[in-house]
C-alpha atoms as a PDB file:
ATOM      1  CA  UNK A   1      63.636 104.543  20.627  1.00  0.00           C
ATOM      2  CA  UNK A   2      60.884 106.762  20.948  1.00  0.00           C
ATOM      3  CA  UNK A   3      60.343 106.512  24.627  1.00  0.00           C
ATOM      4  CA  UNK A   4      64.185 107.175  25.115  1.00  0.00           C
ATOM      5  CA  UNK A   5      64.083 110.298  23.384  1.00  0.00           C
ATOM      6  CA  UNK A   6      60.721 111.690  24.980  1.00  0.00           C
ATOM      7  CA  UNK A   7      62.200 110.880  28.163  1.00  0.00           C
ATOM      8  CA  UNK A   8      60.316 108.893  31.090  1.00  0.00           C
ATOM      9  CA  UNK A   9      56.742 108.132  30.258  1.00  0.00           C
ATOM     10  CA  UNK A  10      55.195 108.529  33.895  1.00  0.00           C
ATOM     11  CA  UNK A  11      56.494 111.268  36.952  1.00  0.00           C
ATOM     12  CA  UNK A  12      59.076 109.125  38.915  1.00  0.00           C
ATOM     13  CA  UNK A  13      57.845 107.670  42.073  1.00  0.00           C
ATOM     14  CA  UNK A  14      58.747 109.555  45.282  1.00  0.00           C
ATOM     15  CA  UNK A  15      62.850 108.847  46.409  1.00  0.00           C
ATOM     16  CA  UNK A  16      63.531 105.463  48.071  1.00  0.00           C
ATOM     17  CA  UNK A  17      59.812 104.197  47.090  1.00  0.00           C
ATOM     18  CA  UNK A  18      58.234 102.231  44.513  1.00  0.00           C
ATOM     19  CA  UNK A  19      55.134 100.533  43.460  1.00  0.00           C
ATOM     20  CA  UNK A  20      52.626  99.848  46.163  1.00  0.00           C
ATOM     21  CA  UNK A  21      55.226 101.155  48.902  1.00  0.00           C
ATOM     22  CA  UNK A  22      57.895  98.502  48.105  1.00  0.00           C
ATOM     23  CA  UNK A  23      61.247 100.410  48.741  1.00  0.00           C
ATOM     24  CA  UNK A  24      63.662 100.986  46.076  1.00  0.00           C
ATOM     25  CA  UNK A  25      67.563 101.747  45.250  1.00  0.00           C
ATOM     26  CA  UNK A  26      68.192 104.176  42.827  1.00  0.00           C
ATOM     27  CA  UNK A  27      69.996 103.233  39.790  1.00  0.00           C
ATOM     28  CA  UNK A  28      73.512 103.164  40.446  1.00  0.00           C
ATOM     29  CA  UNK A  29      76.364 104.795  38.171  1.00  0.00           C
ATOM     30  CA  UNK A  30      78.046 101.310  36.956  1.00  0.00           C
ATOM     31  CA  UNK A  31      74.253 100.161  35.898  1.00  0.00           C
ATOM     32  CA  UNK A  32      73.861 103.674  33.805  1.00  0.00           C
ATOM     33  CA  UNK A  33      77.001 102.975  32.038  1.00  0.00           C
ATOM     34  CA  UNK A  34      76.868  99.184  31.518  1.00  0.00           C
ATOM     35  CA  UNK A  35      73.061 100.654  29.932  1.00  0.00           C
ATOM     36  CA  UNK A  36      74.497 102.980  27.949  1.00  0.00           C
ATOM     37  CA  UNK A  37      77.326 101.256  26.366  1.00  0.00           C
ATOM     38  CA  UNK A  38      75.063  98.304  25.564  1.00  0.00           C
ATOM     39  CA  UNK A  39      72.847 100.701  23.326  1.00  0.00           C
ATOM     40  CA  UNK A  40      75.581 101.947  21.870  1.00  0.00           C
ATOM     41  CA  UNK A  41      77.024  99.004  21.305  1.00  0.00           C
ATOM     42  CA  UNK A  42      73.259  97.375  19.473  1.00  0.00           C
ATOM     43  CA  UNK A  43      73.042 100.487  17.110  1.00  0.00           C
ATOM     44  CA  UNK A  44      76.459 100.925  15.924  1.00  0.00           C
ATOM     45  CA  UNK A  45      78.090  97.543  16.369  1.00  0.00           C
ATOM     46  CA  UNK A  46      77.339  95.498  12.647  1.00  0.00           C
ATOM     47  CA  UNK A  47      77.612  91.758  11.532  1.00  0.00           C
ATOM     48  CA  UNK A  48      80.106  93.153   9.087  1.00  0.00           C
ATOM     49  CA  UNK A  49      82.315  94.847  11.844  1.00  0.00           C
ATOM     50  CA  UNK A  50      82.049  92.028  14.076  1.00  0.00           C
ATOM     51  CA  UNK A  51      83.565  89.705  10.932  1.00  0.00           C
ATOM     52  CA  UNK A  52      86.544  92.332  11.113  1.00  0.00           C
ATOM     53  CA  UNK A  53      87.146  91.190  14.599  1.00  0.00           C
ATOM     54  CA  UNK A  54      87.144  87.785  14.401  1.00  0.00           C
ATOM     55  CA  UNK A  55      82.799  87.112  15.493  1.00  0.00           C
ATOM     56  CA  UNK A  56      80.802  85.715  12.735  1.00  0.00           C
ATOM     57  CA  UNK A  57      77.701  86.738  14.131  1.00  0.00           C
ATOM     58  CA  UNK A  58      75.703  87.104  10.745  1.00  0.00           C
ATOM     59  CA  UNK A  59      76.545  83.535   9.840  1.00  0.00           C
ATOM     60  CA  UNK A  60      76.299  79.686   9.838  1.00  0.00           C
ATOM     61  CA  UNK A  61      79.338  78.635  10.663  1.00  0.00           C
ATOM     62  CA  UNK A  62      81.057  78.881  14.151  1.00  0.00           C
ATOM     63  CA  UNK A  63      80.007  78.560  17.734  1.00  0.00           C
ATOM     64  CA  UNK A  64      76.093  79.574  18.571  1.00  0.00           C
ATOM     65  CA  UNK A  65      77.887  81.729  21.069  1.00  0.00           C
ATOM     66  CA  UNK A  66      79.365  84.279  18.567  1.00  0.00           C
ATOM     67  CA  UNK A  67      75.582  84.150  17.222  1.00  0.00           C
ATOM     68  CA  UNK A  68      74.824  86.706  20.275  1.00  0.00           C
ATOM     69  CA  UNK A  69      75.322  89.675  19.668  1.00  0.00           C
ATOM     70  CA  UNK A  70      77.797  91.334  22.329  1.00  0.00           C
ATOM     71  CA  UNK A  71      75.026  94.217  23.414  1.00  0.00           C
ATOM     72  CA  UNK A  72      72.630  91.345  24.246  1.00  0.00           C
ATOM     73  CA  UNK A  73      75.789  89.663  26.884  1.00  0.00           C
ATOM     74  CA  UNK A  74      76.166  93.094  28.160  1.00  0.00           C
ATOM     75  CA  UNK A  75      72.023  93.581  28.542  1.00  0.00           C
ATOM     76  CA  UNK A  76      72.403  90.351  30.626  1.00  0.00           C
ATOM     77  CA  UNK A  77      75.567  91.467  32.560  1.00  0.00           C
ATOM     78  CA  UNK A  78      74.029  94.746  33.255  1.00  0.00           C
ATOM     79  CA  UNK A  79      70.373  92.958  34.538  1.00  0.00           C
ATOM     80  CA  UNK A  80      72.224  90.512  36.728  1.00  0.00           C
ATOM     81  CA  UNK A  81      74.150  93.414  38.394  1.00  0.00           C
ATOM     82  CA  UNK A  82      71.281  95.554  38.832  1.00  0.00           C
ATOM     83  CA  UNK A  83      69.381  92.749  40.501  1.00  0.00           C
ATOM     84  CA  UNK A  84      72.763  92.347  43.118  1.00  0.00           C
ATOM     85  CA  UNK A  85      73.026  96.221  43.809  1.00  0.00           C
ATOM     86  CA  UNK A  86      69.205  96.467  44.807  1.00  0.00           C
ATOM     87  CA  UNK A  87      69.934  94.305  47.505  1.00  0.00           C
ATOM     88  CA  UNK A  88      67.438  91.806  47.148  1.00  0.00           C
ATOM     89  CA  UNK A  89      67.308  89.855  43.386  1.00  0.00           C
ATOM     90  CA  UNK A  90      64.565  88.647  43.854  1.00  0.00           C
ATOM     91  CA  UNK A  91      62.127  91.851  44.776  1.00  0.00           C
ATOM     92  CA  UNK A  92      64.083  93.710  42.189  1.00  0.00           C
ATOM     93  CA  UNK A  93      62.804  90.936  39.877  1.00  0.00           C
ATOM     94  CA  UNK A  94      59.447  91.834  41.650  1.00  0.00           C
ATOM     95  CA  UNK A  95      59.479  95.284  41.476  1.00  0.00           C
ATOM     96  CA  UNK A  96      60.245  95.444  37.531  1.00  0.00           C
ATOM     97  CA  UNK A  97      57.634  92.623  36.895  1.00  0.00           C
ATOM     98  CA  UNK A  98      54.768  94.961  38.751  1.00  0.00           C
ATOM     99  CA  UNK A  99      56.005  98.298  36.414  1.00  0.00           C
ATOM    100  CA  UNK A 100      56.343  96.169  32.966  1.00  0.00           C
ATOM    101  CA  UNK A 101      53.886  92.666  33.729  1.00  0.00           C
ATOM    102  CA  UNK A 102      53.450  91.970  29.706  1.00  0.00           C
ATOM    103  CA  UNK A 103      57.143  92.517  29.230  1.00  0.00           C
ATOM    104  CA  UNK A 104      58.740  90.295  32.070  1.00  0.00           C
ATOM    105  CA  UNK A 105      55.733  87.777  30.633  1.00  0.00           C
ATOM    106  CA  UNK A 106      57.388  87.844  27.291  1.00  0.00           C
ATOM    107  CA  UNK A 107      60.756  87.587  28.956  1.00  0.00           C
ATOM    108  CA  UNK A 108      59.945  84.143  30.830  1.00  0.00           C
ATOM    109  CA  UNK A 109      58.217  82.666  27.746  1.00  0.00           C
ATOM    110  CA  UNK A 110      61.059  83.275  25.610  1.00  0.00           C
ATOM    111  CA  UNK A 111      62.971  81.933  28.459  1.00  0.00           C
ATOM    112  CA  UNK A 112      60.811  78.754  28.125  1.00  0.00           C
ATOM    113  CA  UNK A 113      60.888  78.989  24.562  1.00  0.00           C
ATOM    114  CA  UNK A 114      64.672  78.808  25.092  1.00  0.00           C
ATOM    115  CA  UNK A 115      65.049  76.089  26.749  1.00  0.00           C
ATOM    116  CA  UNK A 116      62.792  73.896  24.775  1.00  0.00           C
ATOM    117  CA  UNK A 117      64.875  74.743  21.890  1.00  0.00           C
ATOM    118  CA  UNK A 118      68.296  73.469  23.634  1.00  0.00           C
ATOM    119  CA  UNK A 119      66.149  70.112  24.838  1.00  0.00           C
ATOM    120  CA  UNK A 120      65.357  69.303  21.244  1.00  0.00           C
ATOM    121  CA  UNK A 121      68.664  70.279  19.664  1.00  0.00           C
ATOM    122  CA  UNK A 122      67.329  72.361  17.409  1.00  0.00           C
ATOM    123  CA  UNK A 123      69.050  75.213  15.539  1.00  0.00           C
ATOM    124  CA  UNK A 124      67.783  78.997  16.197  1.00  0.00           C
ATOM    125  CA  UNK A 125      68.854  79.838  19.782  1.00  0.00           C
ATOM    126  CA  UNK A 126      70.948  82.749  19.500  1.00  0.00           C
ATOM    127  CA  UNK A 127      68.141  84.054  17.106  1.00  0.00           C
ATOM    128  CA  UNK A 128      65.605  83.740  19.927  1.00  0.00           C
ATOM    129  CA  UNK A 129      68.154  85.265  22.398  1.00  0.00           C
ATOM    130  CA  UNK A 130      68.411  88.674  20.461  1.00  0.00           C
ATOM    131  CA  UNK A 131      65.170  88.749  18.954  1.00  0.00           C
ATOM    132  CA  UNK A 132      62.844  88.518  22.244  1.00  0.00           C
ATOM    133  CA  UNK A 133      65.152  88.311  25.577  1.00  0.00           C
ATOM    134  CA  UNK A 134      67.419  91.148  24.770  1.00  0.00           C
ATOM    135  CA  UNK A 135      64.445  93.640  24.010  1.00  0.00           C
ATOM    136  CA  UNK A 136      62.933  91.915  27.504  1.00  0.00           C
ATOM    137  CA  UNK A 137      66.395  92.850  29.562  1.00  0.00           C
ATOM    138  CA  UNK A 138      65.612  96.613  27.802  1.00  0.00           C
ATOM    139  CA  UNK A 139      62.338  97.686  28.504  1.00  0.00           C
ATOM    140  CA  UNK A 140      62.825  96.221  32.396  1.00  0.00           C
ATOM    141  CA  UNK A 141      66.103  97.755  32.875  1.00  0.00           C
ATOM    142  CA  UNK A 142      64.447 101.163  31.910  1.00  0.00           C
ATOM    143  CA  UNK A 143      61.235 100.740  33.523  1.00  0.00           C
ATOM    144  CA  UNK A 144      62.645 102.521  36.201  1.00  0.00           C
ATOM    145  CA  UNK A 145      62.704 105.955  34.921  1.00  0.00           C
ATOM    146  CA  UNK A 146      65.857 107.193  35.685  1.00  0.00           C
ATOM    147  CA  UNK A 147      66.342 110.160  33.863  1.00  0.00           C
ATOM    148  CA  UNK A 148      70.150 110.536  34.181  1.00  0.00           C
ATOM    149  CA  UNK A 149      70.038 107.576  32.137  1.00  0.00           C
ATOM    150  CA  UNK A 150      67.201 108.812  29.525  1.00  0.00           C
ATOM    151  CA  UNK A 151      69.450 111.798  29.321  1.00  0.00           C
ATOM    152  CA  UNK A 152      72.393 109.607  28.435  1.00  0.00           C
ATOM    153  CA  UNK A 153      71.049 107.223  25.967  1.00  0.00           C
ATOM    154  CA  UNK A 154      69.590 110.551  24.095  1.00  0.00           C
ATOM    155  CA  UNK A 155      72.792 111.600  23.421  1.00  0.00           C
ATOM    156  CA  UNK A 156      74.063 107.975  22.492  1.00  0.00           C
ATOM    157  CA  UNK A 157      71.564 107.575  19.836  1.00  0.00           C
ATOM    158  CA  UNK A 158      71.412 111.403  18.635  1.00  0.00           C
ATOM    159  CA  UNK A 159      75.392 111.061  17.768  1.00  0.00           C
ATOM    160  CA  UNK A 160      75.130 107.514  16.544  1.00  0.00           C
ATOM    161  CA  UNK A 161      72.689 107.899  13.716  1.00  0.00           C
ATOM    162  CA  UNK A 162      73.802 111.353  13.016  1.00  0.00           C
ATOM    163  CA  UNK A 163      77.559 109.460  12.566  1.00  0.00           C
ATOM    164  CA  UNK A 164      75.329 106.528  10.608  1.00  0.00           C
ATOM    165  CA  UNK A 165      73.129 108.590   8.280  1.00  0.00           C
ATOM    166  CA  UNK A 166      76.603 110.662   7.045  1.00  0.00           C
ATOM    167  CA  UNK A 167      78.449 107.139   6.547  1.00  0.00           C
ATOM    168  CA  UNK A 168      75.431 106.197   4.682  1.00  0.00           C
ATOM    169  CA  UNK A 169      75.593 109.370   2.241  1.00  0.00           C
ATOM    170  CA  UNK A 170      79.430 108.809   2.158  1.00  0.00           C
ATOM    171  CA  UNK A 171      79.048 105.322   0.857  1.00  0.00           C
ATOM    172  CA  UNK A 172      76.359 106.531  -1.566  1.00  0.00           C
ATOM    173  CA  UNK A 173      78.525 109.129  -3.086  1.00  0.00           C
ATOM    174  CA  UNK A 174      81.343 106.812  -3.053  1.00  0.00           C
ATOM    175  CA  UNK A 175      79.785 103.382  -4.275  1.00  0.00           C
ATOM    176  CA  UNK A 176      82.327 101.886  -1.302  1.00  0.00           C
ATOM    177  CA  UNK A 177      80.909  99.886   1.150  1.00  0.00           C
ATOM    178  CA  UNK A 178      82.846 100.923   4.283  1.00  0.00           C
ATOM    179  CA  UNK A 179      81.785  97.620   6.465  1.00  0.00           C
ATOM    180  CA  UNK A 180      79.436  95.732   4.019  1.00  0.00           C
ATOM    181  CA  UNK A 181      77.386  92.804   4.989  1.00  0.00           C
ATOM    182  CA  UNK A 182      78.650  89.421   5.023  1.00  0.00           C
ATOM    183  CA  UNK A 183      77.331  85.674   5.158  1.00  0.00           C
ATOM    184  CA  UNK A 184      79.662  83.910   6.767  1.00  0.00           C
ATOM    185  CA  UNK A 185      82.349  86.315   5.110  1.00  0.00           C
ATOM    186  CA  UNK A 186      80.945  86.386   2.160  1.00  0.00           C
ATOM    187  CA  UNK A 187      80.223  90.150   0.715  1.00  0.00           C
ATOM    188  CA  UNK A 188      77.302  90.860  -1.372  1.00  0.00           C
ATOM    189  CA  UNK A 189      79.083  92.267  -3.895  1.00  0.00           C
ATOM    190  CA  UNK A 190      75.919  92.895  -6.212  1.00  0.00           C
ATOM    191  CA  UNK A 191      73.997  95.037  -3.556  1.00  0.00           C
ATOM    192  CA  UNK A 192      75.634  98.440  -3.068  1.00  0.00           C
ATOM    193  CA  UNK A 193      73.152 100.090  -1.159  1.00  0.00           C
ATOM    194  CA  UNK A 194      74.777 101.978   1.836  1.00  0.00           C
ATOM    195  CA  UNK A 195      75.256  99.870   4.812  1.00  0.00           C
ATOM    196  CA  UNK A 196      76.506 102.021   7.745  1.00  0.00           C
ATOM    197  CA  UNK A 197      76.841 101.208  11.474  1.00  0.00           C
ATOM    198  CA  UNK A 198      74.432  98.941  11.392  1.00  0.00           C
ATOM    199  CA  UNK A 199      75.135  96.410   8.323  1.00  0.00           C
ATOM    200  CA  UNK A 200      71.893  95.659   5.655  1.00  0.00           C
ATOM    201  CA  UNK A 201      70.530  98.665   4.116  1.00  0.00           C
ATOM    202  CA  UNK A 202      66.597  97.599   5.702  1.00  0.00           C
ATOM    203  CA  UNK A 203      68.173  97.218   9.189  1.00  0.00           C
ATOM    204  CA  UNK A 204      69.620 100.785   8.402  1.00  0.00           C
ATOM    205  CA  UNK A 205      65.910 101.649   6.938  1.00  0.00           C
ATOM    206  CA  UNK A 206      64.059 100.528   9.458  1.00  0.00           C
ATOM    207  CA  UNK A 207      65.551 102.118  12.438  1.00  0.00           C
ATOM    208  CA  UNK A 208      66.028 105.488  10.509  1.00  0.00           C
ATOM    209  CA  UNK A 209      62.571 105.445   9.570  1.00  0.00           C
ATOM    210  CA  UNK A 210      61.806 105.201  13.987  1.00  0.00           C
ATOM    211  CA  UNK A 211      64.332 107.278  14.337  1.00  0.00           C
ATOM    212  CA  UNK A 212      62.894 110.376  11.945  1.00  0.00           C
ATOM    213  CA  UNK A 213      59.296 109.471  13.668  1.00  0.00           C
ATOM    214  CA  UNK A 214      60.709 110.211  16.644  1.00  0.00           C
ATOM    215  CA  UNK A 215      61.805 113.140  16.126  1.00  0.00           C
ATOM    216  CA  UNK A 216      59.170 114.722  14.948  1.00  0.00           C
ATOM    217  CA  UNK A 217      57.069 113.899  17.715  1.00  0.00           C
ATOM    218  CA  UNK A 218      59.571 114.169  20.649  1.00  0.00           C
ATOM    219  CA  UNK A 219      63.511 115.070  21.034  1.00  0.00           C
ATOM    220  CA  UNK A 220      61.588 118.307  22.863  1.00  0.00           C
ATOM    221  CA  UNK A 221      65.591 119.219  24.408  1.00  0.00           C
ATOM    222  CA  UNK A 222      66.717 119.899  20.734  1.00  0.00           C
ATOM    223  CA  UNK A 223      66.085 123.484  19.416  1.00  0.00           C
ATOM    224  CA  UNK A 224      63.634 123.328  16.130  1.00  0.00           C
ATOM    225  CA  UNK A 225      65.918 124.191  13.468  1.00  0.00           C
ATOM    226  CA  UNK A 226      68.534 121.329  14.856  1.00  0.00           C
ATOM    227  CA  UNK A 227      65.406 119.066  14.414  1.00  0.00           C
ATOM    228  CA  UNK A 228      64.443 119.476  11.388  1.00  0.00           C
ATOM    229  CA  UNK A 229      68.206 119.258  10.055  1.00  0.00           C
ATOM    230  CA  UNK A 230      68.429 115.853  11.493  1.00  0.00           C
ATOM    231  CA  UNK A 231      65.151 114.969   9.999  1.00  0.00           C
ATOM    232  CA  UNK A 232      66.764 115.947   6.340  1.00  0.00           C
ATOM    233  CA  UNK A 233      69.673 114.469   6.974  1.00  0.00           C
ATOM    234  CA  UNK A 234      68.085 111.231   8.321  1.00  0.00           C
ATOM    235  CA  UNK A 235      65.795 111.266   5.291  1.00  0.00           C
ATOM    236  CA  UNK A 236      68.417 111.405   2.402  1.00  0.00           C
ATOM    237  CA  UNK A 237      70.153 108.658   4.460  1.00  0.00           C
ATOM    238  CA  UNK A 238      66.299 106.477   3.773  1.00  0.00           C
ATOM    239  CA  UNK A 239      66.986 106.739   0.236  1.00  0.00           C
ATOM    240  CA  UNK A 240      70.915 105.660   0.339  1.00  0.00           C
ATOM    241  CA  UNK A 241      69.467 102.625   2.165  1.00  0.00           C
ATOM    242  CA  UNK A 242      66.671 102.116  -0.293  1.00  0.00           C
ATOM    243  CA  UNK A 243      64.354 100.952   2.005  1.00  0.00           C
ATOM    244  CA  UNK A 244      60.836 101.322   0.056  1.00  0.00           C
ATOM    245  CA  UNK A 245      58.293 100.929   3.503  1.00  0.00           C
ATOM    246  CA  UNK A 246      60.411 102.998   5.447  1.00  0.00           C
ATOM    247  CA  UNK A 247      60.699 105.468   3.069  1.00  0.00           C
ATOM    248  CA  UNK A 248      56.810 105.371   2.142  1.00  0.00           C
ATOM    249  CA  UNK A 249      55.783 105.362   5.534  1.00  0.00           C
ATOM    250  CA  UNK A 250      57.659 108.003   6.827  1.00  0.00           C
ATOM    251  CA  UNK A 251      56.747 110.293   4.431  1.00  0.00           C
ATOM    252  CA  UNK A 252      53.158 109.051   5.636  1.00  0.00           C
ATOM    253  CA  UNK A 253      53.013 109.489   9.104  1.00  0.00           C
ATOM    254  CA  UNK A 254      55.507 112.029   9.147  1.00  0.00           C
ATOM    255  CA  UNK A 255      53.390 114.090   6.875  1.00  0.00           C
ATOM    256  CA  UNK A 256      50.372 113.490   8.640  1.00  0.00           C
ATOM    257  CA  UNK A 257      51.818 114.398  11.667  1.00  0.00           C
ATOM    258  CA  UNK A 258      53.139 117.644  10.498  1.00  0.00           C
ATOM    259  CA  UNK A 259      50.014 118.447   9.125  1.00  0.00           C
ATOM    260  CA  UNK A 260      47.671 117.954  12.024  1.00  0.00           C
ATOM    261  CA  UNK A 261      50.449 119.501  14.564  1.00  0.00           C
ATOM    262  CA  UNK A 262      50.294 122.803  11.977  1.00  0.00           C
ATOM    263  CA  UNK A 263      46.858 123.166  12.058  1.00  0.00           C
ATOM    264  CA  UNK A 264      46.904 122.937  15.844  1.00  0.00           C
ATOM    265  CA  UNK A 265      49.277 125.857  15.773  1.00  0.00           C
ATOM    266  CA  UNK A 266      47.391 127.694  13.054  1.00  0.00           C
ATOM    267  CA  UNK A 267      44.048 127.339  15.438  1.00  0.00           C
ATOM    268  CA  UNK A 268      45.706 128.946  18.385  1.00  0.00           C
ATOM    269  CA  UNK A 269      46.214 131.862  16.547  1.00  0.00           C
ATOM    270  CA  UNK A 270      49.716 132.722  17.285  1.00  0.00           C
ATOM    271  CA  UNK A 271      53.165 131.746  15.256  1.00  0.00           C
ATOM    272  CA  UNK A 272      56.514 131.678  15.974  1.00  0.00           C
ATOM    273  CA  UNK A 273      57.848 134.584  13.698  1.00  0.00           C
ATOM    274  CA  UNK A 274      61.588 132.759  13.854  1.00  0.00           C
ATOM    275  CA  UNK A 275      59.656 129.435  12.713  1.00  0.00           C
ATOM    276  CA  UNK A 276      58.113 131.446   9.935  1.00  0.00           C
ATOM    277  CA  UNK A 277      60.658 132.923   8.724  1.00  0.00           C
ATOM    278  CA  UNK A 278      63.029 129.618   8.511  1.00  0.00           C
ATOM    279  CA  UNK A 279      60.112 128.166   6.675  1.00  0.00           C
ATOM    280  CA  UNK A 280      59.942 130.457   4.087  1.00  0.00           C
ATOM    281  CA  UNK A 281      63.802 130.697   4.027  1.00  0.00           C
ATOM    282  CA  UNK A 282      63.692 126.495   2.714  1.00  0.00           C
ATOM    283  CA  UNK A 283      61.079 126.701   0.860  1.00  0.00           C
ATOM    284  CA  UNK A 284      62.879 129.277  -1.388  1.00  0.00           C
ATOM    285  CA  UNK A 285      65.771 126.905  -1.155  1.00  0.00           C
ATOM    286  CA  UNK A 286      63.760 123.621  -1.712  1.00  0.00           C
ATOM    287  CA  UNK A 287      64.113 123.562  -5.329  1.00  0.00           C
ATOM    288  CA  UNK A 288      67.846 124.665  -5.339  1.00  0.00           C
ATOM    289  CA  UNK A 289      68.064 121.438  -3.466  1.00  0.00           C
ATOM    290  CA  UNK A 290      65.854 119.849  -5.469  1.00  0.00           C
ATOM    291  CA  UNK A 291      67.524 120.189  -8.473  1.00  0.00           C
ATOM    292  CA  UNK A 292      71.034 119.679  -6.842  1.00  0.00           C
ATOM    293  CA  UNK A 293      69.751 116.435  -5.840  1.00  0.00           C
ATOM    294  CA  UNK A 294      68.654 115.408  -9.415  1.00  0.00           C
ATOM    295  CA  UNK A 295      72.124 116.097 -10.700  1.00  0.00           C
ATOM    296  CA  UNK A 296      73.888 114.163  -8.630  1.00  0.00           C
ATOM    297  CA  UNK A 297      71.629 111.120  -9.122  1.00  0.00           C
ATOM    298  CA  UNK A 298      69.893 110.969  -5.676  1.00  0.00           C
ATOM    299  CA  UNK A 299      66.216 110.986  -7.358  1.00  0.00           C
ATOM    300  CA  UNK A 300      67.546 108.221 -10.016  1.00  0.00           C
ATOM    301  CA  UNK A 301      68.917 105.621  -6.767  1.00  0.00           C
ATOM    302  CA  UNK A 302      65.622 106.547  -5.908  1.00  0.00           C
ATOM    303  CA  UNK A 303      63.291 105.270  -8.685  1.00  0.00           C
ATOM    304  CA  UNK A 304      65.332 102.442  -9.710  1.00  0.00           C
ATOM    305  CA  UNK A 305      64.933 100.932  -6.031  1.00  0.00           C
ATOM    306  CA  UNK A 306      60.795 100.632  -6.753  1.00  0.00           C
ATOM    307  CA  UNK A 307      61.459 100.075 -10.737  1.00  0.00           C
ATOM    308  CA  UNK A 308      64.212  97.059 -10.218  1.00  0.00           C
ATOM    309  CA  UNK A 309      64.594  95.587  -6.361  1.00  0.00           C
ATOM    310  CA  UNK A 310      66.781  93.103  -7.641  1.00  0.00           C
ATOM    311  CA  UNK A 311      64.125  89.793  -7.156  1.00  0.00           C
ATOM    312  CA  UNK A 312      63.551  91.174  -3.322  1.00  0.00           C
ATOM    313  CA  UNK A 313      59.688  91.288  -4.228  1.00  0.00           C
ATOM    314  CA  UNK A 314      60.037  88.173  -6.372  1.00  0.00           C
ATOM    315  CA  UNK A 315      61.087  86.179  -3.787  1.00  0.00           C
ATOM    316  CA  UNK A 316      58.574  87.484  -1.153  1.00  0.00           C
ATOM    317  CA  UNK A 317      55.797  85.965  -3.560  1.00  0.00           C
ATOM    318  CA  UNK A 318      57.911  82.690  -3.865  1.00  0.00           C
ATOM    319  CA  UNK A 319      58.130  82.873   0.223  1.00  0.00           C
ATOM    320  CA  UNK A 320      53.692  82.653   0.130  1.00  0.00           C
ATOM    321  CA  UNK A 321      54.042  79.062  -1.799  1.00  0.00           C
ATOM    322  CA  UNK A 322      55.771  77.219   1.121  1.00  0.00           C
ATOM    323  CA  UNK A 323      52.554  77.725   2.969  1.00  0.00           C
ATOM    324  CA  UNK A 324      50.720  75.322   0.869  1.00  0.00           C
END
């Protein structure tokens, strides 16, 4: 997520060549989309929603196929198509194995890993699909730096968790569970911590708390202000989800961050009036805010998620004795 919102990592090759001479194609418009609705479709498409439709993806039951998520066929669809429109599948296979070597590595050993898992019968092959091949398709399809797609997929995820964080404060003001996660259709009625787009509150957690990192240290095409109002906003969604690590770490790094970036500022010896002055506007504001927050319970949600996780720590420490 991070590299998509800084953009490409590296100055793009010069037009019609790549590595080491080898010529290239650029990326056409149907790959761009087929890209872009695939990422939309991993960060907003849920178990939960799926069940809606008829998919039990988050579940036992049913075909291993519906175990796939539908971003992950698309990743493939999308690869495949890429390799045909390049004219030759086989050097595009080339060509993205000499920009990302570790990643196509990890692609052909879960590959492997695959197919030793069909061999034996064994259960856990969808798992293996979405967990390593999917992120494989990913990082090759946007090793090659287009930036009309960067441009695209910053928008995609900007709007997504923007529309995710505000269903997450929605279902925390609400105690209702718009799509709540299911095991094989089965709600967990007991757990009412906001689920969003993306179905379990540490799924939600954990990609906010990447999300809110990345912002603060790229996202350079957003004005300040909007920034730092996505970075609130993302924040209060952490504690709807109730995520503890991401909550503690991101207050970490984040603040560590912040810290070293203002003294870097402070040692130049110049500062941004405008910046000033909006800082000094919320921190008169902060404990308005602060105490608004208190009265409508946000702190309480808060504290009871490190006083009383509901066993979730309990059962980590039971997980430790099935290694004896």
């Amino acid at each position: 997520m991070a590299s998509i919102l800084a953009g490409p990592a590296r100055p793009v090759p010069a037009p019609g060549y790549g590595m080491a001479g080898q010529r290239t194609v650029p990326v056409d418009t149907l790959t761009r989309l087929g890209i872009t609705v695939a990422v939309l479709l991993l960060f907003s498409i849920s178990g939960g929603m799926l069940w809606l439709a008829g998919y039990n993806y988050d579940g036992l039951q049913g075909s291993p196929l519906s175990k796939i998520h539908p971003s992950t066929y698309l990743f493939v669809l999308v690869f495949v198509w890429r390799a045909c429109t390049f004219g030759n599948p086989v050097g595009y296979v080339v060509h993205v194995t000499n920009k990302r070597p570790a990643t196509m590595l990890m692609a052909v050993i879960s590959t492997v890993l695959l197919f030793v898992v069909i061999l034996r019968q064994r259960p856990g092959m969808a798992g293996m699909i979405d967990t390593f091949v999917a992120p494989a398709l990913v990082v090759l399809l946007l090793s090659e730096d287009d930036e009309k797609t960067f441009a695209q997929l910053r928008i995609v995820i900007h709007a997504v968790m923007t529309v995710n964080a505000l269903m997450a404060l929605f279902e925390f003001g609400t105690k209702h569970l718009v799509f709540p996660y299911r095991f094989d259709g089965a709600v967990f009625v007991n757990d009412l911590r906001s689920t969003a787009l993306q179905g379990h509150p540490l799924s939600n957690a954990t990609v906010t708390s990447i999300y809110v990192l990345s912002l603060l240290s790229g996202s350079r095409s957003l004005s300040t202000p909007l920034r730092l109002a996505l970075v609130g906003l993302q924040f209060c969604a952490l504690v709807a989800f109730g995520g503890r690590s991401g909550m503690v770490l991101t207050i970490l790094l984040g603040g560590v961050y912040l810290l070293i970036q203002g003294l870097a500022q402070l040692r130049t010896g110049r500062v941004n009036l405008l910046g000033a002055a909006l800082v000094i506007m919320l921190a008169a504001l902060l404990p308005l805010a602060i105490a608004l927050a208190g009265y409508y319970g946000f702190f309480d949600a808060l504290l009871q998620r490190f006083v009383s996780d509901s066993g979730s720590a309990n059962a980590r420490v039971e997980m430790f004795d099935l290694f004896r």
